[in-house]
C-alpha atoms as a PDB file:
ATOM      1  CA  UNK A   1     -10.353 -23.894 -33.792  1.00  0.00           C
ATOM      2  CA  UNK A   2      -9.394 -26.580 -31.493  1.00  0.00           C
ATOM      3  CA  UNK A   3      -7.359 -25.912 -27.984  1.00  0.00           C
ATOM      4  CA  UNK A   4      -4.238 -27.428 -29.369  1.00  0.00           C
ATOM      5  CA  UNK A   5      -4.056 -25.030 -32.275  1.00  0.00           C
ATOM      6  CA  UNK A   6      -5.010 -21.981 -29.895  1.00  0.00           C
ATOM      7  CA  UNK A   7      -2.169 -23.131 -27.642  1.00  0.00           C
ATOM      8  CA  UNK A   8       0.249 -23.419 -30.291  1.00  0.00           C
ATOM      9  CA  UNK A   9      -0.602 -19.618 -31.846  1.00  0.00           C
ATOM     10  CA  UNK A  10      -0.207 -18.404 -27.617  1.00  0.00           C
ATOM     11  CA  UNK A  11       2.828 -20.161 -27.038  1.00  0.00           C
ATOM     12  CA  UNK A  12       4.230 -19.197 -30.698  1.00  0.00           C
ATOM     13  CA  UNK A  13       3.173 -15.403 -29.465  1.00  0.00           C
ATOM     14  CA  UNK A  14       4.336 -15.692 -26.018  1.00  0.00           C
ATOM     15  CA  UNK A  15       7.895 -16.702 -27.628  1.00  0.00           C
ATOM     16  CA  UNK A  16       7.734 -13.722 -30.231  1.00  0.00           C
ATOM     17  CA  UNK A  17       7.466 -11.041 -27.345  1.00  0.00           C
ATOM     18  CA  UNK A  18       9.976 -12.987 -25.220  1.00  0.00           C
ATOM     19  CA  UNK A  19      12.428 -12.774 -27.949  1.00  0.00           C
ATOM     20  CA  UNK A  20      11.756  -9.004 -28.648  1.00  0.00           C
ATOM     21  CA  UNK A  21      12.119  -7.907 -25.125  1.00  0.00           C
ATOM     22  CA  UNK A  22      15.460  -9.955 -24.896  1.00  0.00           C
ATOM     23  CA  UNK A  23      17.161  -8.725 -28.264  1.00  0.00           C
ATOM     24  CA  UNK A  24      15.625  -5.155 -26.725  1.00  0.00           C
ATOM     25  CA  UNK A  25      17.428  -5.833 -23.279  1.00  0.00           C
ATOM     26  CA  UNK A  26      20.718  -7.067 -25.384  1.00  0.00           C
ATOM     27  CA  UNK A  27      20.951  -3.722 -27.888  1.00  0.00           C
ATOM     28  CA  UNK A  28      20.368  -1.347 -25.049  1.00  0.00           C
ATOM     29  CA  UNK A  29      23.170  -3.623 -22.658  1.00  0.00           C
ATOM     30  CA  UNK A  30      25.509  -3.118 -25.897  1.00  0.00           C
ATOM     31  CA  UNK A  31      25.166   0.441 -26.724  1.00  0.00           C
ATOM     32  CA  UNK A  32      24.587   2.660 -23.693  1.00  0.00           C
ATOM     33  CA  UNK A  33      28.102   3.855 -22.380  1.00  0.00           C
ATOM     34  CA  UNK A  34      28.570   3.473 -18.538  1.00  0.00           C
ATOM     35  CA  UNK A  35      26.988   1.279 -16.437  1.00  0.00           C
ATOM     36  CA  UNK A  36      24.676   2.798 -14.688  1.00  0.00           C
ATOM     37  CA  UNK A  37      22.421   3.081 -17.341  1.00  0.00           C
ATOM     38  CA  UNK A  38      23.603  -0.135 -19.071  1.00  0.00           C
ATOM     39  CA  UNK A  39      22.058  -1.351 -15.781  1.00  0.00           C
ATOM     40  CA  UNK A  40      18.524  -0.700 -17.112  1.00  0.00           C
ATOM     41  CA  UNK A  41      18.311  -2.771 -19.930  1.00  0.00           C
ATOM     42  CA  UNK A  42      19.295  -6.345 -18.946  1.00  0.00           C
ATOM     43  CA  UNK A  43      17.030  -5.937 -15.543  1.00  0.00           C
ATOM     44  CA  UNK A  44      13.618  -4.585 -16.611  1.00  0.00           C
ATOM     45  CA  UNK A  45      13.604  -5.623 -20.129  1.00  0.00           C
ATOM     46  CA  UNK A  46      15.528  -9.439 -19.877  1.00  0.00           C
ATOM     47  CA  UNK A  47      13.077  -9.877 -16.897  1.00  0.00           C
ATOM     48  CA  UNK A  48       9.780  -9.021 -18.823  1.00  0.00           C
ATOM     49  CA  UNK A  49      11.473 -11.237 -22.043  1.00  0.00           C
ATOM     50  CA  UNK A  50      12.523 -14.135 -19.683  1.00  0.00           C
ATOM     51  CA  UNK A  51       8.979 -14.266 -18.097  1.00  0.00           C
ATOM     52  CA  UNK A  52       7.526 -14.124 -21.556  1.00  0.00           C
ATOM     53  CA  UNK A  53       9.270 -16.980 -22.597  1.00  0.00           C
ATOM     54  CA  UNK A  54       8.818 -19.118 -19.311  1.00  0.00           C
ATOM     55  CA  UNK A  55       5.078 -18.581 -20.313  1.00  0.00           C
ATOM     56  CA  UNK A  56       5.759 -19.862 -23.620  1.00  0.00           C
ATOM     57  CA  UNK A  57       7.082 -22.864 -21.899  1.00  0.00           C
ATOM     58  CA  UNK A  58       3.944 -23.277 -19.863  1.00  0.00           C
ATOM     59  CA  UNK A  59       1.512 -22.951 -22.445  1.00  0.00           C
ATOM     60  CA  UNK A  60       3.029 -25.871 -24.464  1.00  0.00           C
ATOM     61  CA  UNK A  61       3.842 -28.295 -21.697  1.00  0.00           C
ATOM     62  CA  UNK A  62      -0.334 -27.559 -21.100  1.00  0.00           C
ATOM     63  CA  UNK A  63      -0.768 -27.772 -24.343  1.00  0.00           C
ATOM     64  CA  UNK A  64       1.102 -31.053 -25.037  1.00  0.00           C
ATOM     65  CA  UNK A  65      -0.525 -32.888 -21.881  1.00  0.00           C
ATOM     66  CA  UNK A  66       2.092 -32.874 -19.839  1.00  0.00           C
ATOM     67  CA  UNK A  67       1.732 -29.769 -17.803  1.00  0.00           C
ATOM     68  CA  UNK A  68       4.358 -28.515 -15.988  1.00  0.00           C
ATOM     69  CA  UNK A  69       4.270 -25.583 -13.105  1.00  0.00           C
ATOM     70  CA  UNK A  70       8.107 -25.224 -12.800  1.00  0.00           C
ATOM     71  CA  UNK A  71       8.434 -22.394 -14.622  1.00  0.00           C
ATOM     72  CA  UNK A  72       6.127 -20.396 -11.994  1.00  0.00           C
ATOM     73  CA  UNK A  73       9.225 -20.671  -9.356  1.00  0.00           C
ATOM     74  CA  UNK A  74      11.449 -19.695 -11.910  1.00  0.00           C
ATOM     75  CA  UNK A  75       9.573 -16.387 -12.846  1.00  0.00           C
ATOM     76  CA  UNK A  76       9.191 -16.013  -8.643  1.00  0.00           C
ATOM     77  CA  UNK A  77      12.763 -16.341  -8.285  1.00  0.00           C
ATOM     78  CA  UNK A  78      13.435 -14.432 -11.477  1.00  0.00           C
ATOM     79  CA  UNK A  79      11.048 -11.524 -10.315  1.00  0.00           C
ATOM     80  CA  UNK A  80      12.525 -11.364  -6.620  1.00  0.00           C
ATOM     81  CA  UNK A  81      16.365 -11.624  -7.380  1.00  0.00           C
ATOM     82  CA  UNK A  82      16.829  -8.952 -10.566  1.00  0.00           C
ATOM     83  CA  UNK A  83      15.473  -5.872  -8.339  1.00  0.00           C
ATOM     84  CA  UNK A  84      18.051  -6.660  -5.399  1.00  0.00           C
ATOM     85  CA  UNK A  85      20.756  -7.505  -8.057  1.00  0.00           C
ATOM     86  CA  UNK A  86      20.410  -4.848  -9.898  1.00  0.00           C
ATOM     87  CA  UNK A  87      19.954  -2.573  -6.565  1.00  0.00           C
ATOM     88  CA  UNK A  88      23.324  -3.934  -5.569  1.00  0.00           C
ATOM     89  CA  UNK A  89      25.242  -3.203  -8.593  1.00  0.00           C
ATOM     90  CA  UNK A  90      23.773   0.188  -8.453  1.00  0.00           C
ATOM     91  CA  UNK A  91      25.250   0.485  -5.173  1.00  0.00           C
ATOM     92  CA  UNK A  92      28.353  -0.530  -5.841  1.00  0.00           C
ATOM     93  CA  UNK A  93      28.653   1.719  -9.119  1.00  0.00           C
ATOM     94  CA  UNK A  94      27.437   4.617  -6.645  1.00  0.00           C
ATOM     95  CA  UNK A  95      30.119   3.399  -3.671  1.00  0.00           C
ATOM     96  CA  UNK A  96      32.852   3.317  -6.210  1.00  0.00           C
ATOM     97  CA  UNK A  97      32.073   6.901  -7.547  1.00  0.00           C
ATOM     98  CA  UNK A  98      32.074   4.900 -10.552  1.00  0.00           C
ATOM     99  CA  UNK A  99      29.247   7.755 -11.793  1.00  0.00           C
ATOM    100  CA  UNK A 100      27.062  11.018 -10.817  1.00  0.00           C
ATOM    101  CA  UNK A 101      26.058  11.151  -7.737  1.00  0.00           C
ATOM    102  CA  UNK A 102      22.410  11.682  -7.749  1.00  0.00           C
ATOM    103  CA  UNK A 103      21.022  15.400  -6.489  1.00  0.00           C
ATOM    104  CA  UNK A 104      19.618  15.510  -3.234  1.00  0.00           C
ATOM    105  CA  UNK A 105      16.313  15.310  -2.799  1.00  0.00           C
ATOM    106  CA  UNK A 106      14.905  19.178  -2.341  1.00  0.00           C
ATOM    107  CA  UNK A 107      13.241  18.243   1.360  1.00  0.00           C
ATOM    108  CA  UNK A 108      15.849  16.133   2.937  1.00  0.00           C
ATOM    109  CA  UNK A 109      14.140  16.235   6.469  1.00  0.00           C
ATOM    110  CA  UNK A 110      10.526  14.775   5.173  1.00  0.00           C
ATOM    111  CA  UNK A 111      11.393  13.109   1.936  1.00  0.00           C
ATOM    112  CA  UNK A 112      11.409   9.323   3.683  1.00  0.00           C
ATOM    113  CA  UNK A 113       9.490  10.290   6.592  1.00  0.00           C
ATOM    114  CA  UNK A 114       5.131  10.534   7.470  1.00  0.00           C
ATOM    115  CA  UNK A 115       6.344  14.230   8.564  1.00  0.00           C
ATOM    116  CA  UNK A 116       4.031  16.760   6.567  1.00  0.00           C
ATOM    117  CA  UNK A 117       5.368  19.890   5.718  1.00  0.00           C
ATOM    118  CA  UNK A 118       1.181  21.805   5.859  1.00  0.00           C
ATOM    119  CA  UNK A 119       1.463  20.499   9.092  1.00  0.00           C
ATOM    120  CA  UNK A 120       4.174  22.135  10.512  1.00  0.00           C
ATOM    121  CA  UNK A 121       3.639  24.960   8.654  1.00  0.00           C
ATOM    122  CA  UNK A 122       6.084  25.698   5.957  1.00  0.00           C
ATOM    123  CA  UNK A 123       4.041  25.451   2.924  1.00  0.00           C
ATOM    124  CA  UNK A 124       1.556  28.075   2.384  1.00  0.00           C
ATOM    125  CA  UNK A 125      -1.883  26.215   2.195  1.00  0.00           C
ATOM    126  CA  UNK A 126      -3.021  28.456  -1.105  1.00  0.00           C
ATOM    127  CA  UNK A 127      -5.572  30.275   0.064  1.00  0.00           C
ATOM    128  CA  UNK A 128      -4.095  33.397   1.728  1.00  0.00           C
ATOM    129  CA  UNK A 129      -3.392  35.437  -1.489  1.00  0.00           C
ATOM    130  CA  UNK A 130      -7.100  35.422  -1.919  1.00  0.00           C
END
């Protein structure tokens, strides 16, 4: 097998797997119900998909002998702007009481912090039942 035909069968794989995650990331954005969780599907799925296909694109610009590096700032700039979008929406959704607040977390003085609780001494280290 040649490098041209190896490059072909990547790229044609690198655009099956692209495809799948999108039509993935497009079912779950049309069927779950509020949008909190229709959140999910567009950023972690349509990010992995749109990668997969910008690697598609890469393979067969390389392939073709014209390579092109492009598509690496568009994945970077892809990669860095879904997380904040999606954080935002989330936000907003959350702001809105648009959904469930989410529980408090059980230790709310140490659960962000470097406090230990061992150290101050409020969780029994295990051994004094022995």
């Amino acid at each position: 097998m040649s490098l041209e035909i190896i490059g072909t069968y990547a790229t044609a794989l690198f655009l099956l797997i692209g495809s799948g995650f999108a039509l993935v990331g497009v079912l779950g954005l049309l069927k779950f119900n509020d949008s909190m969780t229709r959140l999910h599907a567009p950023t972690k799925v349509g990010t992995v998909g749109i990668g997969a296909l910008l690697l598609a694109s890469m393979t067969y610009s390389y392939v073709s002998g014209a390579p092109s590096m492009h598509e690496l700032l568009i994945m970077a700039f892809l990669f860095v702007t879904a997380p904040i979008s999606a954080n935002f929406i989330a936000k907003v959704n959350l702001h809105q009481r648009a959904c469930d607040t989410p529980p408090a977390p059980p230790r709310d003085d140490t659960w962000s912090t470097l406090k230990s609780p061992e150290a101050e001494g409020d969780i029994p280290s295990g051994n004094e039942g022995s």
